[in-house]
N, C-alpha and C. Protein backbone atom coordinates (compact mmCIF):
# COMPACT_ATOMS: atom_id res chain seq x y z
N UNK A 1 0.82 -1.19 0.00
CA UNK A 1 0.00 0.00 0.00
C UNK A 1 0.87 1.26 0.00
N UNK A 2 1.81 1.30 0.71
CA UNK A 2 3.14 2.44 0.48
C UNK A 2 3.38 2.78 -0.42
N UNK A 3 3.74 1.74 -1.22
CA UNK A 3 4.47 1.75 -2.70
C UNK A 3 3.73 2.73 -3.18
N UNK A 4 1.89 2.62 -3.41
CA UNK A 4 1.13 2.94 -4.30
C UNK A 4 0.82 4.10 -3.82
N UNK A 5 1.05 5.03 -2.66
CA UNK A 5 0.97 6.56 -2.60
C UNK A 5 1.76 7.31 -2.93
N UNK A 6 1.23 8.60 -3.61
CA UNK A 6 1.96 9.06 -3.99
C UNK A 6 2.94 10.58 -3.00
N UNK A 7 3.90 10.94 -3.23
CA UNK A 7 4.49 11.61 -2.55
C UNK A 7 3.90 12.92 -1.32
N UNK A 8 2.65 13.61 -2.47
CA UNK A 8 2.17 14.43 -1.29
C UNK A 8 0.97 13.90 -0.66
N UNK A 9 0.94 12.71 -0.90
CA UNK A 9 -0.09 11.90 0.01
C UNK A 9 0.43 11.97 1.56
N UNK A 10 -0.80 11.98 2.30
CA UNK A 10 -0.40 11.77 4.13
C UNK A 10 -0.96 10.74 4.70
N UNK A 11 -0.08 10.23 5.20
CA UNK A 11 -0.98 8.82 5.94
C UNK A 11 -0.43 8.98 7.64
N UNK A 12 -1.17 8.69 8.51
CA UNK A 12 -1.04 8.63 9.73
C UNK A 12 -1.61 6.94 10.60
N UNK A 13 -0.92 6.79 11.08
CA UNK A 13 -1.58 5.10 11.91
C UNK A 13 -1.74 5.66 13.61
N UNK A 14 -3.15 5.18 13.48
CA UNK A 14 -3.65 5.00 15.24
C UNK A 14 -3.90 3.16 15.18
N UNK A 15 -3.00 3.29 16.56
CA UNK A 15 -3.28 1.86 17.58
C UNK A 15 -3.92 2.04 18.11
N UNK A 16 -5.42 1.02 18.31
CA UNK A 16 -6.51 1.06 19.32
C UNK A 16 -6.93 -0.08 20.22
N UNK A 17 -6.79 -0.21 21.02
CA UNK A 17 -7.58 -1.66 21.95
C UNK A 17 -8.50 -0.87 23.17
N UNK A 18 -8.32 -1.02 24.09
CA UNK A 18 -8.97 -0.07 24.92
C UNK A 18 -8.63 1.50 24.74
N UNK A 19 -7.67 1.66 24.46
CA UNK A 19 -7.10 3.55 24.04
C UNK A 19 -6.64 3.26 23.47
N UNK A 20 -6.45 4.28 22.47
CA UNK A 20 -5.67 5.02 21.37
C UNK A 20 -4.75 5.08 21.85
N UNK A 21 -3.36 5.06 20.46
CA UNK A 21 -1.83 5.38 20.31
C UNK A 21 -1.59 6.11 19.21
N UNK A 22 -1.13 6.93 19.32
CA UNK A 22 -0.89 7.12 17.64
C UNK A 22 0.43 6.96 17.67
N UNK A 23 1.03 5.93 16.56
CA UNK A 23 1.69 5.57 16.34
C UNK A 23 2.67 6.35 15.34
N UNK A 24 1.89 6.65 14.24
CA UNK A 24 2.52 7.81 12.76
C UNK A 24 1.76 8.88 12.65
N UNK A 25 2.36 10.01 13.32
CA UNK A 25 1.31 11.20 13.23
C UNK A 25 1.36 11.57 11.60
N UNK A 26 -0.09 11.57 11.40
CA UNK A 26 -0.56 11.97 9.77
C UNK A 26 0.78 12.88 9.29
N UNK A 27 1.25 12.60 8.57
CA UNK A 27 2.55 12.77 7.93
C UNK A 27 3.06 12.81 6.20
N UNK A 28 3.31 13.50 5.44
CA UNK A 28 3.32 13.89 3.98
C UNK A 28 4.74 12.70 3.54
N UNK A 29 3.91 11.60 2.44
CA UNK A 29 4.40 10.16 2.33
C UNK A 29 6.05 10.89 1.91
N UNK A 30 6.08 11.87 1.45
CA UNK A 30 7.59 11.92 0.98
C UNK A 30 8.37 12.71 2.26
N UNK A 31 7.76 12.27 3.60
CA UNK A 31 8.85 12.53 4.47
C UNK A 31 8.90 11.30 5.44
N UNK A 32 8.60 10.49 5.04
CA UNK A 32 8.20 8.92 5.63
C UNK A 32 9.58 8.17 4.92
N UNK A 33 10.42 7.41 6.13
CA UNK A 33 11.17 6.22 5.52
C UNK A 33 10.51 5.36 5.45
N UNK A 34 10.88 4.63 4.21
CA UNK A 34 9.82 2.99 3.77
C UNK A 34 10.39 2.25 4.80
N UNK A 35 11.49 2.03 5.21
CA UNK A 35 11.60 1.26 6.39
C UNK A 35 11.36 1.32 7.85
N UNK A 36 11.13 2.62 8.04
CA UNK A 36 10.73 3.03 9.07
C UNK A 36 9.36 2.51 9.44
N UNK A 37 8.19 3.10 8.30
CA UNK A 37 7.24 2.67 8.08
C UNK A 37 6.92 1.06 8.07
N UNK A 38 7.57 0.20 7.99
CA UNK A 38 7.69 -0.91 7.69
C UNK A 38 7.80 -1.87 9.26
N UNK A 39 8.53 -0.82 9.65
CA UNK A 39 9.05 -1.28 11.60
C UNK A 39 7.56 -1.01 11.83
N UNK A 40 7.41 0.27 11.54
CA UNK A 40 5.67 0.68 12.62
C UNK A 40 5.12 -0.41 12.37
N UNK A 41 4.28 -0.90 10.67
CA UNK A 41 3.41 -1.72 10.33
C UNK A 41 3.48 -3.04 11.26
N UNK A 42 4.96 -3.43 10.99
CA UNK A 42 5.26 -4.69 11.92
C UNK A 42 5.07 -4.79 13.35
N UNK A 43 5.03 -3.73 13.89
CA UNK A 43 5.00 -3.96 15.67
C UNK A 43 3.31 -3.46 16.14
N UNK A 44 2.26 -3.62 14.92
CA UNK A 44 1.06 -3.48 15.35
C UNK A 44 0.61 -4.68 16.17
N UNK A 45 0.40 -5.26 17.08
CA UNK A 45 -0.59 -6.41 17.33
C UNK A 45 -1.93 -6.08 17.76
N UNK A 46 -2.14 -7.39 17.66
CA UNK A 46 -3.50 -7.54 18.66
C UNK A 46 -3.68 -7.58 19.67
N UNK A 47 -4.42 -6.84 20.80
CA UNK A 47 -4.07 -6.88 22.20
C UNK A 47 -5.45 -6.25 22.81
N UNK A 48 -5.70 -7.00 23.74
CA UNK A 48 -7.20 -6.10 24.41
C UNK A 48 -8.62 -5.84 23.97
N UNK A 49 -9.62 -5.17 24.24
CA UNK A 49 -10.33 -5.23 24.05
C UNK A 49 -10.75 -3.90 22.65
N UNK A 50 -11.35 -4.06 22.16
CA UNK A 50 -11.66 -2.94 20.93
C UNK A 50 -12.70 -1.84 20.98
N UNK A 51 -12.15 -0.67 21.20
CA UNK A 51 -12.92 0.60 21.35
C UNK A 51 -13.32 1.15 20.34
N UNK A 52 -13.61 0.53 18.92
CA UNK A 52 -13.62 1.40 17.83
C UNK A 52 -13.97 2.68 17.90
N UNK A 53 -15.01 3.59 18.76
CA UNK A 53 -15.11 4.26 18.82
C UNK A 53 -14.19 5.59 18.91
N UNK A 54 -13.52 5.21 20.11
CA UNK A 54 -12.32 6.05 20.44
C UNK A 54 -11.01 5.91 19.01
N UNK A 55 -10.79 4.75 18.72
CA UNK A 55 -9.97 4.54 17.25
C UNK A 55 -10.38 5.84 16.29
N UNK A 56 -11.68 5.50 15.73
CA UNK A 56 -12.48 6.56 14.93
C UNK A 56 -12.21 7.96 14.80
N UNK A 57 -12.36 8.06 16.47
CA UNK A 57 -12.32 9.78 17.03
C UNK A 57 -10.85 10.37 16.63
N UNK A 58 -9.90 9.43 16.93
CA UNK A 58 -8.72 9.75 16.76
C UNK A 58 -8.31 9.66 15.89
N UNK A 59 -8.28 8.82 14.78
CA UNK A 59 -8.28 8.78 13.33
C UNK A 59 -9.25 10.33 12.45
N UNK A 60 -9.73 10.40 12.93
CA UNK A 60 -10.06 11.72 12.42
C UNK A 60 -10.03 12.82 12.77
N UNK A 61 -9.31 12.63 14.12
CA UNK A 61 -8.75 13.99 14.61
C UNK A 61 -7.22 14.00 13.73
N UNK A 62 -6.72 13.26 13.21
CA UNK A 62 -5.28 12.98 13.07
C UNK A 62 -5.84 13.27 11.40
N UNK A 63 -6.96 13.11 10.36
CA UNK A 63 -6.91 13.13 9.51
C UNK A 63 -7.16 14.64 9.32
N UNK A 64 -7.56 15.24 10.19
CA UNK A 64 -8.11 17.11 10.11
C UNK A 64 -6.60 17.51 10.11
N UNK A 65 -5.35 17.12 10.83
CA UNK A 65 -4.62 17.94 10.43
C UNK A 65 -3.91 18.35 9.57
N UNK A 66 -4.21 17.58 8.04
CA UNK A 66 -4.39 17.59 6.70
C UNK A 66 -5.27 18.48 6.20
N UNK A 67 -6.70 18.88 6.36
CA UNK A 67 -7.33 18.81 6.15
C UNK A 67 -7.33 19.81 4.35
N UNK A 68 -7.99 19.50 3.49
CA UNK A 68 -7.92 20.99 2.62
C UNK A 68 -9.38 20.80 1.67
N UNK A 69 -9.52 21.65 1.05
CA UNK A 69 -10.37 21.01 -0.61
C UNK A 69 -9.94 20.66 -1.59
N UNK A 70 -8.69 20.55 -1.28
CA UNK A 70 -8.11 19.82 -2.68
C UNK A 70 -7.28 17.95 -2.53
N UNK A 71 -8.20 17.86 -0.95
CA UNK A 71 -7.93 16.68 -0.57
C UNK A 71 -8.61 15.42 -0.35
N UNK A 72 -8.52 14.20 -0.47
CA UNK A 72 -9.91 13.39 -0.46
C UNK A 72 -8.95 12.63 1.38
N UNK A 73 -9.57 12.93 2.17
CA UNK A 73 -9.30 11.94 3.26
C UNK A 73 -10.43 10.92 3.57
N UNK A 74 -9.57 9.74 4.14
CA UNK A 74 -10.24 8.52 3.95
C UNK A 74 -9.37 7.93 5.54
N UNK A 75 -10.32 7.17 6.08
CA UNK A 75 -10.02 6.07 7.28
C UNK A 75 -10.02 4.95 7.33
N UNK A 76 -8.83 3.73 7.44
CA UNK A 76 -8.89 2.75 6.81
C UNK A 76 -9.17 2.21 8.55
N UNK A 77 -10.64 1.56 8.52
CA UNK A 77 -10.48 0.80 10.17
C UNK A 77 -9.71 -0.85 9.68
N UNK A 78 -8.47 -1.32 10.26
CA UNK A 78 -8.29 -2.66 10.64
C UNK A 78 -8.77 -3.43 11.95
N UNK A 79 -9.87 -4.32 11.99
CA UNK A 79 -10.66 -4.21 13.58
C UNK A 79 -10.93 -5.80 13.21
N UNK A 80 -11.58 -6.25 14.08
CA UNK A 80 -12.76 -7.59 14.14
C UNK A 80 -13.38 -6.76 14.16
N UNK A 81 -13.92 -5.42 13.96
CA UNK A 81 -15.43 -5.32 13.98
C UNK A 81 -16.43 -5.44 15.08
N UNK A 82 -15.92 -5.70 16.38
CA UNK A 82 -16.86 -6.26 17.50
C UNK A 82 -16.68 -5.27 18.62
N UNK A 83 -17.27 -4.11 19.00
CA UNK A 83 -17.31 -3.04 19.94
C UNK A 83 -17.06 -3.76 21.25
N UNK A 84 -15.67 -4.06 22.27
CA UNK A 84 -15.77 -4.44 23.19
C UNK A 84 -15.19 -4.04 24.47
N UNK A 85 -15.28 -2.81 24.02
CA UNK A 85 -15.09 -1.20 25.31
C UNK A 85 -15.41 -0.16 25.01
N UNK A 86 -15.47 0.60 26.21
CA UNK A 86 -16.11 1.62 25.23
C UNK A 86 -17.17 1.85 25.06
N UNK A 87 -17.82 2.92 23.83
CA UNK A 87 -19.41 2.72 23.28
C UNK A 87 -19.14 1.50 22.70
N UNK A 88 -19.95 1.15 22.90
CA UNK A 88 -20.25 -0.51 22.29
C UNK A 88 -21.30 -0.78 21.32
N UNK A 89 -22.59 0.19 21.32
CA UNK A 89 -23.63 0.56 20.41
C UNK A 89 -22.74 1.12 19.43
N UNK A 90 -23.67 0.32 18.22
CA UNK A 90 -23.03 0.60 16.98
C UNK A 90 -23.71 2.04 16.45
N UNK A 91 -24.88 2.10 17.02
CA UNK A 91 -25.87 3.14 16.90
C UNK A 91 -24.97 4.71 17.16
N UNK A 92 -24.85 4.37 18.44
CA UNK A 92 -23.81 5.72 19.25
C UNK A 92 -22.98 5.88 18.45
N UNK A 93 -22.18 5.14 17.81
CA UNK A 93 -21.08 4.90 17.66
C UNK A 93 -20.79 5.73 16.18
N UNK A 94 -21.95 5.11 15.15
CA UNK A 94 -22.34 6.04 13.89
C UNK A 94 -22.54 7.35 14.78
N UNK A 95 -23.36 7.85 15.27
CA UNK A 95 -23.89 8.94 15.81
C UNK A 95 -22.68 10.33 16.49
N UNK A 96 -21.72 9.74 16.98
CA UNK A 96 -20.81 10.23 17.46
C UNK A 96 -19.77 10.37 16.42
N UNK A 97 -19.70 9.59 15.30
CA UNK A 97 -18.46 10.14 14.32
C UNK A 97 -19.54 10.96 13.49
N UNK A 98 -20.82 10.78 13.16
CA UNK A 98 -21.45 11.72 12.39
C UNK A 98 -21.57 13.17 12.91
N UNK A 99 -21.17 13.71 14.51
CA UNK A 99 -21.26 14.87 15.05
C UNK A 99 -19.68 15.27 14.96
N UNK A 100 -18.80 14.36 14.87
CA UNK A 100 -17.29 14.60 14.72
C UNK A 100 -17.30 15.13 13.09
N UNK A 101 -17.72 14.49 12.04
CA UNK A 101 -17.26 14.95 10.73
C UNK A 101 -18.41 16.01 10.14
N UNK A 102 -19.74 15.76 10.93
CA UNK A 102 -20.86 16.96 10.10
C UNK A 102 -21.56 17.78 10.99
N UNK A 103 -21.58 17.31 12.43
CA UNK A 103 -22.12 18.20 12.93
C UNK A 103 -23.22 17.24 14.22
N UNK A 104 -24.15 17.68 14.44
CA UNK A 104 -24.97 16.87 15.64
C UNK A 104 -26.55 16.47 14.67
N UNK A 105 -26.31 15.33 14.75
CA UNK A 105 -27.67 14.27 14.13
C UNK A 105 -29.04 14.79 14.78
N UNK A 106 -30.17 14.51 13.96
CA UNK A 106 -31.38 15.36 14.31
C UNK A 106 -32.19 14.03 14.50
């Protein structure tokens, strides 16, 4: 996936189990070592319970500091998928990134 971005692309990685890490603060790909990058990817595990929620929040706090109109940002979740700290409602869970990226749901 490295390979295929291009230079003024930004990518940032959050670690999540019960809390957030950020691991690669959102960062412009042509100031990123491929091997560096390569150490991070490798020392992700699995560990604990899964807050997606809090992941989310932070992943898009980390994607705003990019932010522009001439930019498409995107959040790649790697998860099981199974809320197990945390908000745990999947309901909330939409609801709370929809007041993070547009505003407060009616």
């Amino acid at each position: 996936m490295f390979k295929s971005l291009k230079k003024d692309d930004v990518i940032g990685i959050i670690e999540f189990n019960e809390q957030p890490k950020t691991v690669l603060k959102a960062t412009p790909v042509r100031k990123i070592d491929i091997n560096k990058f390569s150490r991070i990817i490798s020392g992700i595990t699995a560990d604990g319970g899964t807050d997606i929620n809090i992941g989310i929040s932070y992943g898009i706090d980390e994607i705003s500091r990019y932010k522009s109109n001439n930019t498409l940002n995107q959040i790649y979740l790697f998860s099981d998928g199974n809320p197990t700290s945390g908000e745990t409602e999947w309901i909330r869970i939409r609801q709370n990134i929809d007041k993070k990226t547009r505003g407060n749901i009616r």
